[in-house]
Each structure stands twice: as C-alpha cells, then as structure tokens.
Protein backbone atom coordinates (compact mmCIF):
# COMPACT_ATOMS: atom_id res chain seq x y z
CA UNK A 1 28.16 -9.84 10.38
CA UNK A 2 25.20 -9.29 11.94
CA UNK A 3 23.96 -5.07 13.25
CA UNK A 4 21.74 -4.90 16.35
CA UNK A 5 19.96 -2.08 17.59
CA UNK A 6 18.35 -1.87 20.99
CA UNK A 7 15.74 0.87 21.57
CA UNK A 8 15.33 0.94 25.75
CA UNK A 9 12.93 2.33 27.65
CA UNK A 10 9.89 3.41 25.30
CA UNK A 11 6.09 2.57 25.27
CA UNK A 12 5.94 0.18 22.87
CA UNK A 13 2.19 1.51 20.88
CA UNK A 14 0.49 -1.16 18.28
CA UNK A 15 -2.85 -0.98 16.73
CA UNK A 16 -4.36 -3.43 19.73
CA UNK A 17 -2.35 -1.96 22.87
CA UNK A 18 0.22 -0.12 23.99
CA UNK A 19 3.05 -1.45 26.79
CA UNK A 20 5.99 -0.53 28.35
CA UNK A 21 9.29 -2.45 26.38
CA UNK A 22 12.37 -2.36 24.69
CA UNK A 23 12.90 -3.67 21.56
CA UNK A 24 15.87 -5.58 19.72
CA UNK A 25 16.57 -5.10 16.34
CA UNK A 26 18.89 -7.63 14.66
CA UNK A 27 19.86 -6.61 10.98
CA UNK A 28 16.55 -5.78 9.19
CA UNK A 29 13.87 -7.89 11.56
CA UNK A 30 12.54 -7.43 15.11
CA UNK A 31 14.38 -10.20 17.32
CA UNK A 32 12.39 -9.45 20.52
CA UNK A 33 9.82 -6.79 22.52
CA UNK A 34 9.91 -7.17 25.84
CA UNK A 35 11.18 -5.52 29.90
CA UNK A 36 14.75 -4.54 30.13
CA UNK A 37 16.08 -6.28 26.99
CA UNK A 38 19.52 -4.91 27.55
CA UNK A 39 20.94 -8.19 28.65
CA UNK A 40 19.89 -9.80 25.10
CA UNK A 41 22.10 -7.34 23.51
CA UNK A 42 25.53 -8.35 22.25
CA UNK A 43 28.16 -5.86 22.83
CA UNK A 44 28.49 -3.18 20.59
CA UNK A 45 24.75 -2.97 19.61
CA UNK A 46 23.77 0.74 19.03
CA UNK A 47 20.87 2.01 21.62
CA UNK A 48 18.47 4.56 21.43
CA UNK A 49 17.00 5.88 24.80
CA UNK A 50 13.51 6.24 24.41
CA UNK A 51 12.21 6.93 27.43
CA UNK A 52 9.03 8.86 27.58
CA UNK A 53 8.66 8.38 24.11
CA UNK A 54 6.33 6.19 21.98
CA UNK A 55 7.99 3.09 20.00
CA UNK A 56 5.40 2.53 17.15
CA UNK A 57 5.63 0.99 13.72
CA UNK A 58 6.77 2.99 10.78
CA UNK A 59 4.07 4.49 9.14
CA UNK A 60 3.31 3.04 5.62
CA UNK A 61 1.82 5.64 3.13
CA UNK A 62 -0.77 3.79 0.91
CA UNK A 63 -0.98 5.99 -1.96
CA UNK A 64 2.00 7.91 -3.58
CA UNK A 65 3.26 9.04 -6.94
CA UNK A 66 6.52 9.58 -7.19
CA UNK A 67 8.28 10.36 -10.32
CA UNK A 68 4.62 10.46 -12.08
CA UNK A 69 4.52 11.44 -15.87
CA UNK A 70 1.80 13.58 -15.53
CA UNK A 71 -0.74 16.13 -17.56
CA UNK A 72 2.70 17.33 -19.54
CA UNK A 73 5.09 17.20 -16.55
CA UNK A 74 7.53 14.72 -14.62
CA UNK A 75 6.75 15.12 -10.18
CA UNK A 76 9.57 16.67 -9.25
CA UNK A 77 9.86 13.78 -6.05
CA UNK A 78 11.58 10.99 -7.59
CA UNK A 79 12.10 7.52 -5.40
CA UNK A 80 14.89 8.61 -3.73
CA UNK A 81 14.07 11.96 -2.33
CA UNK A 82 9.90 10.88 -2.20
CA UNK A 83 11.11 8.60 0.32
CA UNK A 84 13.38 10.26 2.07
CA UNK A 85 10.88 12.50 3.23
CA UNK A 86 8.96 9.94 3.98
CA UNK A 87 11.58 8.80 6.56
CA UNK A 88 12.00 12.27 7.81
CA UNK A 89 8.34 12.32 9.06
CA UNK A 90 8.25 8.44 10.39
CA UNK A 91 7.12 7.07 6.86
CA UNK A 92 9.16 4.21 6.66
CA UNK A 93 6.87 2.38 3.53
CA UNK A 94 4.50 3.25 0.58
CA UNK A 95 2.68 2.19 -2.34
CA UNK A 96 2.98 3.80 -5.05
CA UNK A 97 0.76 3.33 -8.34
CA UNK A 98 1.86 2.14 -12.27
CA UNK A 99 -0.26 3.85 -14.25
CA UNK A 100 0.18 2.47 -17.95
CA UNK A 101 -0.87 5.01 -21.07
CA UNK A 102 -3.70 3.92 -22.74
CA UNK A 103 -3.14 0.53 -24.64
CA UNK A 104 0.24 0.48 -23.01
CA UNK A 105 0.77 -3.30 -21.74
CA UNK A 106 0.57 -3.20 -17.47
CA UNK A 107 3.78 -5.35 -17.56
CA UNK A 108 6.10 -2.68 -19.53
CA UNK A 109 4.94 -0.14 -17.53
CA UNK A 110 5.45 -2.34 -14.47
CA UNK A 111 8.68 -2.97 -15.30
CA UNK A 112 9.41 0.89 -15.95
CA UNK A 113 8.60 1.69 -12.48
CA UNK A 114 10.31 -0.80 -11.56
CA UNK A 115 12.95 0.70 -12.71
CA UNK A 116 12.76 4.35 -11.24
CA UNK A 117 12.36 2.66 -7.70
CA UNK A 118 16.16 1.03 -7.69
CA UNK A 119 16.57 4.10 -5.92
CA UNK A 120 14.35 4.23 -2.98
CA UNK A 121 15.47 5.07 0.54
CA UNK A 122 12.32 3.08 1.94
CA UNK A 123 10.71 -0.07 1.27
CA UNK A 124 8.12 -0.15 -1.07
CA UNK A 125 5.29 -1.44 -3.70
CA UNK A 126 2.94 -0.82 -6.18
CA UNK A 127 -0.62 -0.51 -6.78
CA UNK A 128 -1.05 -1.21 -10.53
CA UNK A 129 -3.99 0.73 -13.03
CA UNK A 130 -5.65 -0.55 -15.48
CA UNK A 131 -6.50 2.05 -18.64
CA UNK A 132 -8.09 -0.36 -20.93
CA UNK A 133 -8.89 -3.96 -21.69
CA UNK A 134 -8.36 -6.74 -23.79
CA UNK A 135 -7.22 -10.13 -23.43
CA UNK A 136 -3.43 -9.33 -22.71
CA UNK A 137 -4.76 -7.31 -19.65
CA UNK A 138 -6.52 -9.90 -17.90
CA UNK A 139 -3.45 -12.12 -18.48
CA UNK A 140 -0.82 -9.54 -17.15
CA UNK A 141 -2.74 -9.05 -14.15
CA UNK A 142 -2.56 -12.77 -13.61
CA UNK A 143 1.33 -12.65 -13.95
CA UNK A 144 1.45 -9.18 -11.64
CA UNK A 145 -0.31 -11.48 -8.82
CA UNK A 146 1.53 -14.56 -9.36
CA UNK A 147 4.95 -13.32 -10.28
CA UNK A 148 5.28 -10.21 -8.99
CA UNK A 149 3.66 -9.86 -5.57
CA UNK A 150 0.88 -7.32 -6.65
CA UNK A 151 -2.38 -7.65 -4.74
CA UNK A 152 -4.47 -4.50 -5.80
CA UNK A 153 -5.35 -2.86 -9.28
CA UNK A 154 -6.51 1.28 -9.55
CA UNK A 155 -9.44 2.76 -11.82
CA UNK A 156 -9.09 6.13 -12.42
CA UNK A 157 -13.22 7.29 -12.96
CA UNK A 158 -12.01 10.84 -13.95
CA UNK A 159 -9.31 11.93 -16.22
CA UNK A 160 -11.97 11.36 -19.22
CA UNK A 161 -9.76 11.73 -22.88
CA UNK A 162 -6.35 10.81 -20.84
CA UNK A 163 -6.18 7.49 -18.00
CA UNK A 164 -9.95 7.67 -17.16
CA UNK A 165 -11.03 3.77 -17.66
CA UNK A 166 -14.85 2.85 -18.53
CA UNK A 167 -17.34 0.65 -17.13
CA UNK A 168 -16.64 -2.09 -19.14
CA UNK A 169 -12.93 -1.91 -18.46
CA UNK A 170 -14.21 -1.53 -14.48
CA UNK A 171 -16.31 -4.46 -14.76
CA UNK A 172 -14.16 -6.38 -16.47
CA UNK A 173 -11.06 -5.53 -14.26
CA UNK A 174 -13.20 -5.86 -11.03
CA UNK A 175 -14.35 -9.51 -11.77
CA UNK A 176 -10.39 -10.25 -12.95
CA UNK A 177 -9.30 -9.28 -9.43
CA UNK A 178 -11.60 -10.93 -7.91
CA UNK A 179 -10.54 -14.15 -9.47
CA UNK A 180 -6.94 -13.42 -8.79
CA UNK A 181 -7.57 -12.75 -5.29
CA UNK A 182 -6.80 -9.22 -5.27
CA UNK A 183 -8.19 -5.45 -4.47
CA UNK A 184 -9.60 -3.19 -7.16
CA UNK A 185 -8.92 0.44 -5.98
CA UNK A 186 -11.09 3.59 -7.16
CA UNK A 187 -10.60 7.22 -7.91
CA UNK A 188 -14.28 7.77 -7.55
CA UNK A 189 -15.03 11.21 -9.52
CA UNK A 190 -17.86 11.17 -12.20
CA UNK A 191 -15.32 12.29 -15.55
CA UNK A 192 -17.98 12.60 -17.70
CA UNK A 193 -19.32 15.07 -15.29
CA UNK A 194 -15.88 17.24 -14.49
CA UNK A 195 -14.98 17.25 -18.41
CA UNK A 196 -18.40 18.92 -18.94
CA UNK A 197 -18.18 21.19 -15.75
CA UNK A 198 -14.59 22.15 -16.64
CA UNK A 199 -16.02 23.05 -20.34
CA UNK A 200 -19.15 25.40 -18.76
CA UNK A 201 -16.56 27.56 -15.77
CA UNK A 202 -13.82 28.33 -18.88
CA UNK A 203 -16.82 29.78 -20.82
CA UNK A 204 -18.33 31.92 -17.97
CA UNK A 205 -15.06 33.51 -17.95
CA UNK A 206 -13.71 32.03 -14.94
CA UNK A 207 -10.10 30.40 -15.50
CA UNK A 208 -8.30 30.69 -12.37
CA UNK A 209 -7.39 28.01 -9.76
CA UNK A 210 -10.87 29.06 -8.09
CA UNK A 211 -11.99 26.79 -11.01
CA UNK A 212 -11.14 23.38 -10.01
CA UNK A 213 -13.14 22.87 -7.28
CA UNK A 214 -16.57 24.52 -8.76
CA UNK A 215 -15.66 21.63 -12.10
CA UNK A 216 -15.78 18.91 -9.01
CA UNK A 217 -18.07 19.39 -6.53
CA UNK A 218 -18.93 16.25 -3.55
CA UNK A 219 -21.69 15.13 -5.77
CA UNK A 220 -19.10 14.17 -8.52
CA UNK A 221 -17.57 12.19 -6.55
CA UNK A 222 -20.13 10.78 -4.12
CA UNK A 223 -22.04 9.43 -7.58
CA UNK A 224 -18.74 7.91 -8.45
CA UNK A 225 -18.35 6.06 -5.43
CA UNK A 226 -21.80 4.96 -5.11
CA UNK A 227 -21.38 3.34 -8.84
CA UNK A 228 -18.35 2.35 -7.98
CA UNK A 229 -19.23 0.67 -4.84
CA UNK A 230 -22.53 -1.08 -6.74
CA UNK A 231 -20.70 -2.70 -9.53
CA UNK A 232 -18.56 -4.09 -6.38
CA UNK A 233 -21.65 -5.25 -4.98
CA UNK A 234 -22.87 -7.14 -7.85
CA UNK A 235 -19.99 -8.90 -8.61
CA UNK A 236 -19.04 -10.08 -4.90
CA UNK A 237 -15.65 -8.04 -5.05
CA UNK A 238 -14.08 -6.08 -1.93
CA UNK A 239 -13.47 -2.60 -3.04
CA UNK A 240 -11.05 0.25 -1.76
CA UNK A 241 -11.86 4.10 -2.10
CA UNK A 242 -8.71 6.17 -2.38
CA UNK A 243 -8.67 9.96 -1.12
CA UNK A 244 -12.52 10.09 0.40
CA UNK A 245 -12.70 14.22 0.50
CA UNK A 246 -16.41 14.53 1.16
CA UNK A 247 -19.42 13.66 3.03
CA UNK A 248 -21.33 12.45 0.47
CA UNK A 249 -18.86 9.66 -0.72
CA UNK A 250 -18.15 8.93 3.10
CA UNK A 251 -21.30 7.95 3.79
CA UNK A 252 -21.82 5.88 0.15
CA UNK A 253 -19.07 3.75 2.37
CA UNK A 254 -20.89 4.10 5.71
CA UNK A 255 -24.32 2.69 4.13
CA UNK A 256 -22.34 0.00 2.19
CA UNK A 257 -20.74 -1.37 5.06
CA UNK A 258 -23.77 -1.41 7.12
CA UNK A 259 -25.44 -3.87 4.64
CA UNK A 260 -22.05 -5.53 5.30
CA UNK A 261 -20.17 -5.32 1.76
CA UNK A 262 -16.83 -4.67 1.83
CA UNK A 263 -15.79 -1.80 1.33
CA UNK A 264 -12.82 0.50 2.73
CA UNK A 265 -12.16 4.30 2.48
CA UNK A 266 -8.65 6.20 2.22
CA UNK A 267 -8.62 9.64 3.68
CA UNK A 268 -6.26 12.31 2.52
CA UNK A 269 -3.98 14.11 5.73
CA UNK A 270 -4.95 17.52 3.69
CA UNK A 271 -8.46 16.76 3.25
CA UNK A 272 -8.29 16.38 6.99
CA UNK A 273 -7.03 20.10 7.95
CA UNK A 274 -7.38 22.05 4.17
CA UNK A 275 -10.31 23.79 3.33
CA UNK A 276 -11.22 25.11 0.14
CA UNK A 277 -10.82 29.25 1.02
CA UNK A 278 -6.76 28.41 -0.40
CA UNK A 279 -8.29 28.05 -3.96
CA UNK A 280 -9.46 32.30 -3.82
CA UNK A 281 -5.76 32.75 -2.79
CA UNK A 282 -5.18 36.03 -4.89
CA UNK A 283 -1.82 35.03 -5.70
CA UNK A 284 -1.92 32.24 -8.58
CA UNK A 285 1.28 30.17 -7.30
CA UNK A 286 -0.61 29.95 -4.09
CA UNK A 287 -3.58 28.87 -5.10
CA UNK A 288 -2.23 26.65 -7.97
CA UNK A 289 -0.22 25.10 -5.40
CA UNK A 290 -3.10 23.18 -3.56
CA UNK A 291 -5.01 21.61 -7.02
CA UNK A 292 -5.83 18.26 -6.70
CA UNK A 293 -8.13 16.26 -7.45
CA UNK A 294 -10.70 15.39 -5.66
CA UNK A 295 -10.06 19.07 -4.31
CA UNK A 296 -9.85 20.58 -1.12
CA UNK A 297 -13.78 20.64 0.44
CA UNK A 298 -15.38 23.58 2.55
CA UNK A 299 -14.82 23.27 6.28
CA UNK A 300 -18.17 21.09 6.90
CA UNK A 301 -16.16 17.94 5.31
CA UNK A 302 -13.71 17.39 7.38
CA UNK A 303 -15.40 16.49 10.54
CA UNK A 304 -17.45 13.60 8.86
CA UNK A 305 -13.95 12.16 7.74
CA UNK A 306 -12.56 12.80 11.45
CA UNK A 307 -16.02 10.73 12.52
CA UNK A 308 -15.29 7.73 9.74
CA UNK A 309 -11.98 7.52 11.01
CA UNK A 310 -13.14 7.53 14.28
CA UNK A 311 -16.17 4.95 13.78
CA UNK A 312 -13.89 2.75 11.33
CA UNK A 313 -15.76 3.66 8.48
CA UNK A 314 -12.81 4.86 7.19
CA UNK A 315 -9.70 3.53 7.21
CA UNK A 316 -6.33 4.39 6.32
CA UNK A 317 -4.70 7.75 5.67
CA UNK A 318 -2.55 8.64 2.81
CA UNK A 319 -1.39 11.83 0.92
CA UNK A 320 -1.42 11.44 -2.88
CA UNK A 321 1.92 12.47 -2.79
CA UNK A 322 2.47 13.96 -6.11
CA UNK A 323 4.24 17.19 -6.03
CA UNK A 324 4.80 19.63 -9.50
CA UNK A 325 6.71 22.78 -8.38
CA UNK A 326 5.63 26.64 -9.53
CA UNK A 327 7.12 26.58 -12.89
CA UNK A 328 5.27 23.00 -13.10
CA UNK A 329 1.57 24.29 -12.04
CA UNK A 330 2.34 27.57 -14.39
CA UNK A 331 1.39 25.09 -17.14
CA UNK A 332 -2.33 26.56 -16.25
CA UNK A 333 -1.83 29.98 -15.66
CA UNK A 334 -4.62 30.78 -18.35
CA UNK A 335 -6.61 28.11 -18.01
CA UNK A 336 -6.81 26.05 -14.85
CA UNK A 337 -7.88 22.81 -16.46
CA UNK A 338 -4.13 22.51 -17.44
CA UNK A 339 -2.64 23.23 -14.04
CA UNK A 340 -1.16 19.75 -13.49
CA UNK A 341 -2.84 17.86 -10.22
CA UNK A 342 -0.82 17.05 -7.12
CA UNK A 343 0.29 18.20 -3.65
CA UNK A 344 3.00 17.12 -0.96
CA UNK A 345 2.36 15.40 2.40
CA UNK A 346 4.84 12.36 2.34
CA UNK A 347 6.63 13.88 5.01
CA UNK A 348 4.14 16.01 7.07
CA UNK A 349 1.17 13.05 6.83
CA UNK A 350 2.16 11.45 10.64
CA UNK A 351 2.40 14.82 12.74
CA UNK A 352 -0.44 16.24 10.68
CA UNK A 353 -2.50 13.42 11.82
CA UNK A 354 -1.04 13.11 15.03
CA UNK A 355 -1.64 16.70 16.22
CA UNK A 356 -5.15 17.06 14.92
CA UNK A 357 -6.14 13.68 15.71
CA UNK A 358 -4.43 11.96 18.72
CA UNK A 359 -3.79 16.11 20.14
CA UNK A 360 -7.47 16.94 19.93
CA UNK A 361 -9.02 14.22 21.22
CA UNK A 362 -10.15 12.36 18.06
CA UNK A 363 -7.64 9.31 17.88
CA UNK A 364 -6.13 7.86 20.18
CA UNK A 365 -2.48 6.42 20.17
CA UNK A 366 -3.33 3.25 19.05
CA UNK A 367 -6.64 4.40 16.73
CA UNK A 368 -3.33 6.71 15.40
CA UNK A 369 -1.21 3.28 14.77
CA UNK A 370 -3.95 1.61 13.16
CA UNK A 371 -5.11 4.67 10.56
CA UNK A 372 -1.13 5.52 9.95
CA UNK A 373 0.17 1.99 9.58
CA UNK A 374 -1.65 -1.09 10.75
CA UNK A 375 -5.13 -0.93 8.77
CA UNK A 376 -2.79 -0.10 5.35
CA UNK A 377 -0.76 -3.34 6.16
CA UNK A 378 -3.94 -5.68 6.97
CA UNK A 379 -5.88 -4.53 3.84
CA UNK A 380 -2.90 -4.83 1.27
CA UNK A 381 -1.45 -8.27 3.03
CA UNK A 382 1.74 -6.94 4.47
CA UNK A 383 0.42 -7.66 7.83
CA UNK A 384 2.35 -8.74 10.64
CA UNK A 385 5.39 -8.28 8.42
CA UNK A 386 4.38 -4.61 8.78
CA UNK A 387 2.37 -2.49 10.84
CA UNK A 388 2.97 -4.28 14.32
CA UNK A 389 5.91 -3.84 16.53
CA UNK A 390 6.50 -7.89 17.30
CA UNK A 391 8.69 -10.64 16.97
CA UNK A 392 9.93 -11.28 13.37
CA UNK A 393 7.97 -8.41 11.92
CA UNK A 394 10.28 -5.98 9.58
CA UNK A 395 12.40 -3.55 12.15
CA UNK A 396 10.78 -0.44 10.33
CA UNK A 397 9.99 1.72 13.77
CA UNK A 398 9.64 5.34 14.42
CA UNK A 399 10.31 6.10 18.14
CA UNK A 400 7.93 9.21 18.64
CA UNK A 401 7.74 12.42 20.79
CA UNK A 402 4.27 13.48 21.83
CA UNK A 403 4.90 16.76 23.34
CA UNK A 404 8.13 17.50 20.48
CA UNK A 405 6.69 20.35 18.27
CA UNK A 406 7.71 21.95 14.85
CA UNK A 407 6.41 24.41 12.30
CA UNK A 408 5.94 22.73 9.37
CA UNK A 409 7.47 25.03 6.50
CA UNK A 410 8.95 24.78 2.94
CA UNK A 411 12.07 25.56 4.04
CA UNK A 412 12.82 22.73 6.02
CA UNK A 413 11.38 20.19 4.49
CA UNK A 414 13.22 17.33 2.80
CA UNK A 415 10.83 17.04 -0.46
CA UNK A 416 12.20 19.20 -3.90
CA UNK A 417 9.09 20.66 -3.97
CA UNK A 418 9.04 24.59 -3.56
CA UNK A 419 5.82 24.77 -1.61
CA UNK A 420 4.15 23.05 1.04
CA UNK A 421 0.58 22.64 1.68
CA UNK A 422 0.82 22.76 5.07
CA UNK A 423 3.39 25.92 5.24
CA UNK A 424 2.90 27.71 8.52
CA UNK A 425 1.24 25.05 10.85
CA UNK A 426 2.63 24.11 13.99
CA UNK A 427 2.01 20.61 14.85
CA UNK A 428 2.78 18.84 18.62
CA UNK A 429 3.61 15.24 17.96
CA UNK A 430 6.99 14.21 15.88
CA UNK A 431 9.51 11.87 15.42
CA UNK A 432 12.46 11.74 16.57
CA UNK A 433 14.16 8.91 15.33
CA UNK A 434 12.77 6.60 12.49
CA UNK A 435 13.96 3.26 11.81
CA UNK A 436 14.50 1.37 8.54
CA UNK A 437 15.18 -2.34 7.89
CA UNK A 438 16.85 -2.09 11.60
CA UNK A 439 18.79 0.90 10.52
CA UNK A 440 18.71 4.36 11.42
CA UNK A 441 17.60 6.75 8.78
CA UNK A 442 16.37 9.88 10.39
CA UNK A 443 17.93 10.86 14.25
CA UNK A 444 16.93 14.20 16.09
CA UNK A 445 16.46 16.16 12.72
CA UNK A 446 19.74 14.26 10.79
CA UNK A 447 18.32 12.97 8.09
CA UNK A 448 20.68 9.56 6.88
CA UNK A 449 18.72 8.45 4.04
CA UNK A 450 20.67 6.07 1.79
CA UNK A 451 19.80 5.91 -2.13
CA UNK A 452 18.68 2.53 -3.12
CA UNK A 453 19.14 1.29 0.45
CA UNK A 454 14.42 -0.15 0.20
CA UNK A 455 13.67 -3.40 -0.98
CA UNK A 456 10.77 -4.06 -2.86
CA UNK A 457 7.94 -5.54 -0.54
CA UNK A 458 5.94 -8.69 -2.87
CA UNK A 459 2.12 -8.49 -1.34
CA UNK A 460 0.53 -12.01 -1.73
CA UNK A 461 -2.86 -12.30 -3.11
CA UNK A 462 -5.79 -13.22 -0.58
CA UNK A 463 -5.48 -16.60 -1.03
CA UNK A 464 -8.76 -18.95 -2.54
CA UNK A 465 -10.92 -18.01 0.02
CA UNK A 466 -11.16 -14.66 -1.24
CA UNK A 467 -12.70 -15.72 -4.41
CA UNK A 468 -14.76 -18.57 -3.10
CA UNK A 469 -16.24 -16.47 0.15
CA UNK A 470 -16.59 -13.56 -1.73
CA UNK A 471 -18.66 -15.86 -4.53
CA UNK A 472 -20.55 -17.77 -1.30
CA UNK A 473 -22.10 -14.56 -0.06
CA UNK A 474 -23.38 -13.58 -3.41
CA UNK A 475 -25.49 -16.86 -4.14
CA UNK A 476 -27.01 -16.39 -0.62
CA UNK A 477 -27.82 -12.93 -1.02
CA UNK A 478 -29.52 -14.00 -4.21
CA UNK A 479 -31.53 -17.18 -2.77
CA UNK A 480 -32.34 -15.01 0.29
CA UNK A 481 -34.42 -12.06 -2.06
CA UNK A 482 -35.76 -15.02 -4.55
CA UNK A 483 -37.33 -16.95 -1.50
C-alpha cells in the first residue's frame, strides 16, 4: 500500500529558481510540484503546512567518515547516529569514503563498509581510496564502477608512513579513472612536507594542539593542489579538491579553471566560520577538539572561500565529518602529532551555511541549494535523482524556516560526540521538518530516525564521452602549442 505525503503551501527553492508550490510525495519519489495540489491527494495522505517556509531538496553531504578506523581510534559516529544527525539538520544524503590499509584489496574493504552502513538512517554512498597499486587495483576499480555504482576514487597526499598514496599510485589511479569514466578526488597537503614540519615543532619544544597548524601551513597544501591539479592536466582527467581551507589552493582552482580544465573545489562549513585563534585555547580538550587536517586558517581565508563559492570557483560544501570524543583526542596529550584528526558538522553544515551565507548577503537561496545539494549531485551523477525538487526525483526534502533560530550547542545535538565545533553560535535559518525517501524523519525538533531505514544510492560512471572528450581536448591542446 502505497504512503503519500503532501507538503502545501511552501516556496518550492531549486538550484535554477525558486516558485510558489506544493508538492506530492508518493512512497519514496516526488509524484508532482505544482499550485494547490491538494486535490491530487488521496485521502488519508499526511500534510505538512509550509507556508512561509522554503521547500528545498535535502542537503547531500559529500564527504563524511563515519565509523572511520583511524590514527589508533574507531569515530565515535557510526552509520546510524552519523546520519541521524544528518537528518536533524536537513542532511538527508552523504558520501562517505573506503579507505583500504595499505595493500589491503579496495573490494574487501568495500565490502566492509558495506557492511557498517546496513544501518544508516539516510541514503548513502561511497567515495573509494586508493593506498597503493598493482594490477588487482586497477581491476577492482573496474568492478567498483561496473558492479557497484562507484563513480569517484580519493588520494590522500598527506598521511606519509600510514594512507598517504605516491605519485605513481596518483598517476596511475588518475589515468584508471579516467578510463573508467570516473572522478579522482584529492586531499591536497604536501606529506612529505607536514612529516618533516611535524618532526622540527616537537623538537623546538612545542607539543601542544598549537602544533598542528604551524606543521601545515596554506603553502602545504596550495603546492599539493597545484601538483595535484597538473598531473590532472596532463593526463586529460577532471579532478575534485576536497576541504579547500586556504587562499592559496583556492586560487590553484581559480587559475585552472580559467585555462578551462576541470577542476572543482569542496569547502569545509568550519573552514567557512573557524579561525585558527581555537588552536591557543589554553585548555587542551578545547583545543584538541578542533584538529583537523587541513586545519583551521587565520581569519583572512575565509572570505576568499566565501568569494569561490560565490564566483563558482568553488563548489560544494561538506564537513569531513569525523568526530573522536575527549578521551579519543587525549591520545596526543604529549605530543600533538598523535591527537587523532576529525571534527563534527553533519548536523550543523546547512544552518551554518545558511546563516553566514544566504543571512549575510553572500548566497542566495538558490546559490544556497546549489552549494548544499545540487552541485554535489551534478558532479557525482546523482543528478535529477537528487538535488532538485521535481517530478520523479527521490522525495528527500527539507521544508526550511528562514527566520527559525537556534544556538547550536553540544548538548542538543544528535551526534555522540562530546563537543561541538560550533558550540555557542546562534544561527537564523533551520529546518523544520526534513524528509526522507517520502517519509518524515525529523518534525519541529522530534527527531524519527529509523536504523537501517537508507538505501544505498549506485552513482553511474560518466558514460564514454568522458573518456573520449576528456582525451579530444588533450590532442588539441597539444597540436595547438606544436603548430
């Protein structure tokens, strides 16, 4: 038997426009957008009146880690409760990321994540890493696109002596997706560089979270991306840049683009609103609490990613969702090298972005759409199916209150972490109900998050043109400097 679900009266917002309809919901796919839509509803459906509120699509999160095995510990967000934060803040999708160990075949640790994601609340998908290379590699990437509806591949540049993969491996991975039709995604920090910088700060004595970001200043990781985005360049491959924290790797993508290679950049909601003053916090929890990596930047950074957001430059925004509680990040007390990486933002990322972006006059509604949801779905192919509030697309909606406010604190947030990044800041712009695979999962502050109750979304590869365009333009390029 078949569930509808009307939602009446609300300004329907999409990446393109925004409109005044209702929309019809029948089981877990849009059935229609359009004026007064109350008459196309059987009897019985269940209605949400959301009148002088914003009916946009769910936001999709493009970069999480739940459940991570990481630098000695387990992230205390596992599928279930990752995503039903998500769904708390209007996060109705993400991608996460398989990361194999070292010589660990991508399919067995495919399948292991596969595993711990049975129980997600939301829908979701994977980015998968590659750690090394040989021949079984190349031929389990092939059966990750094929078989298993993966469309993009991670390099960790930093990490050196743990998941940090080389040039060769890059190269070799790069030029595989490209054949396969998919996207290789960077973490663009020089390793080589932050492994020696980490070694120099412990022997001047200074051990303390203030550490971290003096080991990785913006040059590390606008070098990164610039290499990174060159050894795209020469082999004709589109490239995406996760977490872009600086100016210097913004504008690596800026001056790419305007030659006109492909190339996309992720932005971080902290990066957006977090300076680096929380790293001189004198109390170590504190301050331990906000290590990441790339880390938080001084003040000066975040207005040239507000500006490549703005400009489309940038792209997407995500949070790196990777959360290790107090005892967790104690691991470093002594020496901050060991404090293991990650913060929260899974469920704060759409009102963050929303308040200082569509409140202050950076973004508006539909710029908001596109840099929460739309742009995530285009560039990993889930687009229409997500990202759009139309016909036939997936009913994952969040109906949203512009002028609704909250202060965001660790105490009422649904995440098991025991801190929260953004602790303290009170943000205009929030949902108010979000919507699921046509069901209600979050109404008016009731969270109704089911365990196991996403699907796993298959992303198709970009098809032969992808190869064969990408290929095209690099024989020009070539005949045009020979002649």
């Amino acid at each position: 038997m078949s569930t509808y679900l009307l939602i009446r009266g609300g300004t329907v917002v999409n990446a393109d426009r925004e409109f005044r309809a209702d929309v019809l919901c029948a089981d877990a796919v849009i059935a229609a957008v359009g004026p007064d839509l109350k008459d196309s509803a059987p009897a019985g459906a269940e209605v949400i009146d959301a009148g002088g509120h914003y009916v946009m699509p769910g936001g999709i999160d493009p970069h999480t880690h739940m459940q991570l095995p990481f630098m000695g510990e387990v992230a205390a967000d596992d599928f279930f409760t990752g995503t039903a934060a998500g769904l708390a803040g209007g996060t109705t999708s993400i991608i996460d990321f398989v990361i194999p160990a070292p010589q660990e075949p991508l399919m067995e640790a495919y399948r292991r994540w596969r595993g711990w994601a049975e129980k997600s609340a939301a829908d979701y998908g994977f980015h998968v890493a590659v750690t090394w290379w040989d021949e079984s590699v190349r031929r389990d990437m092939g059966t990750l696109v094929a078989e298993e509806g993966v469309n993009s591949f991670k390099h960790f540049m930093a990490y050196k002596n743990a998941i940090m993969c080389d040039e060769e491996t890059m190269v070799n991975s790069f030029r595989r997706a490209l054949e396969l039709g998919a996207m290789p995604t960077v973490h663009a920090e020089n390793g080589e560089l932050v492994y020696q910088l980490q070694k120099e700060i412990l022997k001047m004595g200074i051990t303390g979270p203030e550490g971290h970001p003096l080991s990785r200043p913006p040059i590390v990781e606008g070098e990164a991306a610039n290499r990174a985005i060159a050894i795209a360049d020469v082999l004709g491959v589109p490239i995406y840049i996760v977490h872009v924290s600086c100016i210097e790797a913004a504008e690596a993508i800026a001056r790419a683009r305007a030659r006109g290679q492909r190339v996309y950049g992720e932005v971080l909601a902290g990066h957006l609103v977090i300076d680096d003053e929380v790293y001189r916090h004198p109390d170590f929890a504190t301050a331990a609490a906000h290590v990441m990596s790339p880390p938080f930047r001084p003040k000066g950074h975040q207005e040239a990613l507000w500006r490549g957001l703005q400009s489309g430059q940038l792209h997407t925004t995500a949070t790196d969702h990777c959360v290790f509680c107090a005892p967790q990040k104690a691991a470093g007390r002594e020496d901050f090298t060991k404090i293991p990486n990650g913060c929260g933002g899974v469920e704060e990322r759409m009102s963050v972005v929303w308040d200082a972006g569509v409140g202050k006059g950076r973004l508006t509604p539909c710029e908001f759409v596109a840099v929460t949801s739309a742009n995530s779905a285009k560039l990993f192919n889930l687009y229409p199916r997500k990202g759009m509030v139309v016909e036939g697309a997936d009913a994952d909606l969040v109906v949203w209150d512009p002028r609704g406010s909250k202060t965001i604190s660790a105490k009422t947030q649904h995440s098991k972490l025991d801190f929260n990044v953004f602790e303290g800041r009170k943000v205009t712009g929030i949902p108010t109900y979000t919507v699921s695979r046509g069901r209600v999962a979050f109404a008016n502050g009731d969270l109704r998050a089911e365990q196991g109750a996403g699907r796993y979304v298959r992303r198709p590869s970009f098809g032969a043109d992808f190869t064969a365009n990408a290929l095209r333009a690099k024989v020009l390029a070539t005949s045009a400097v020979k002649r």
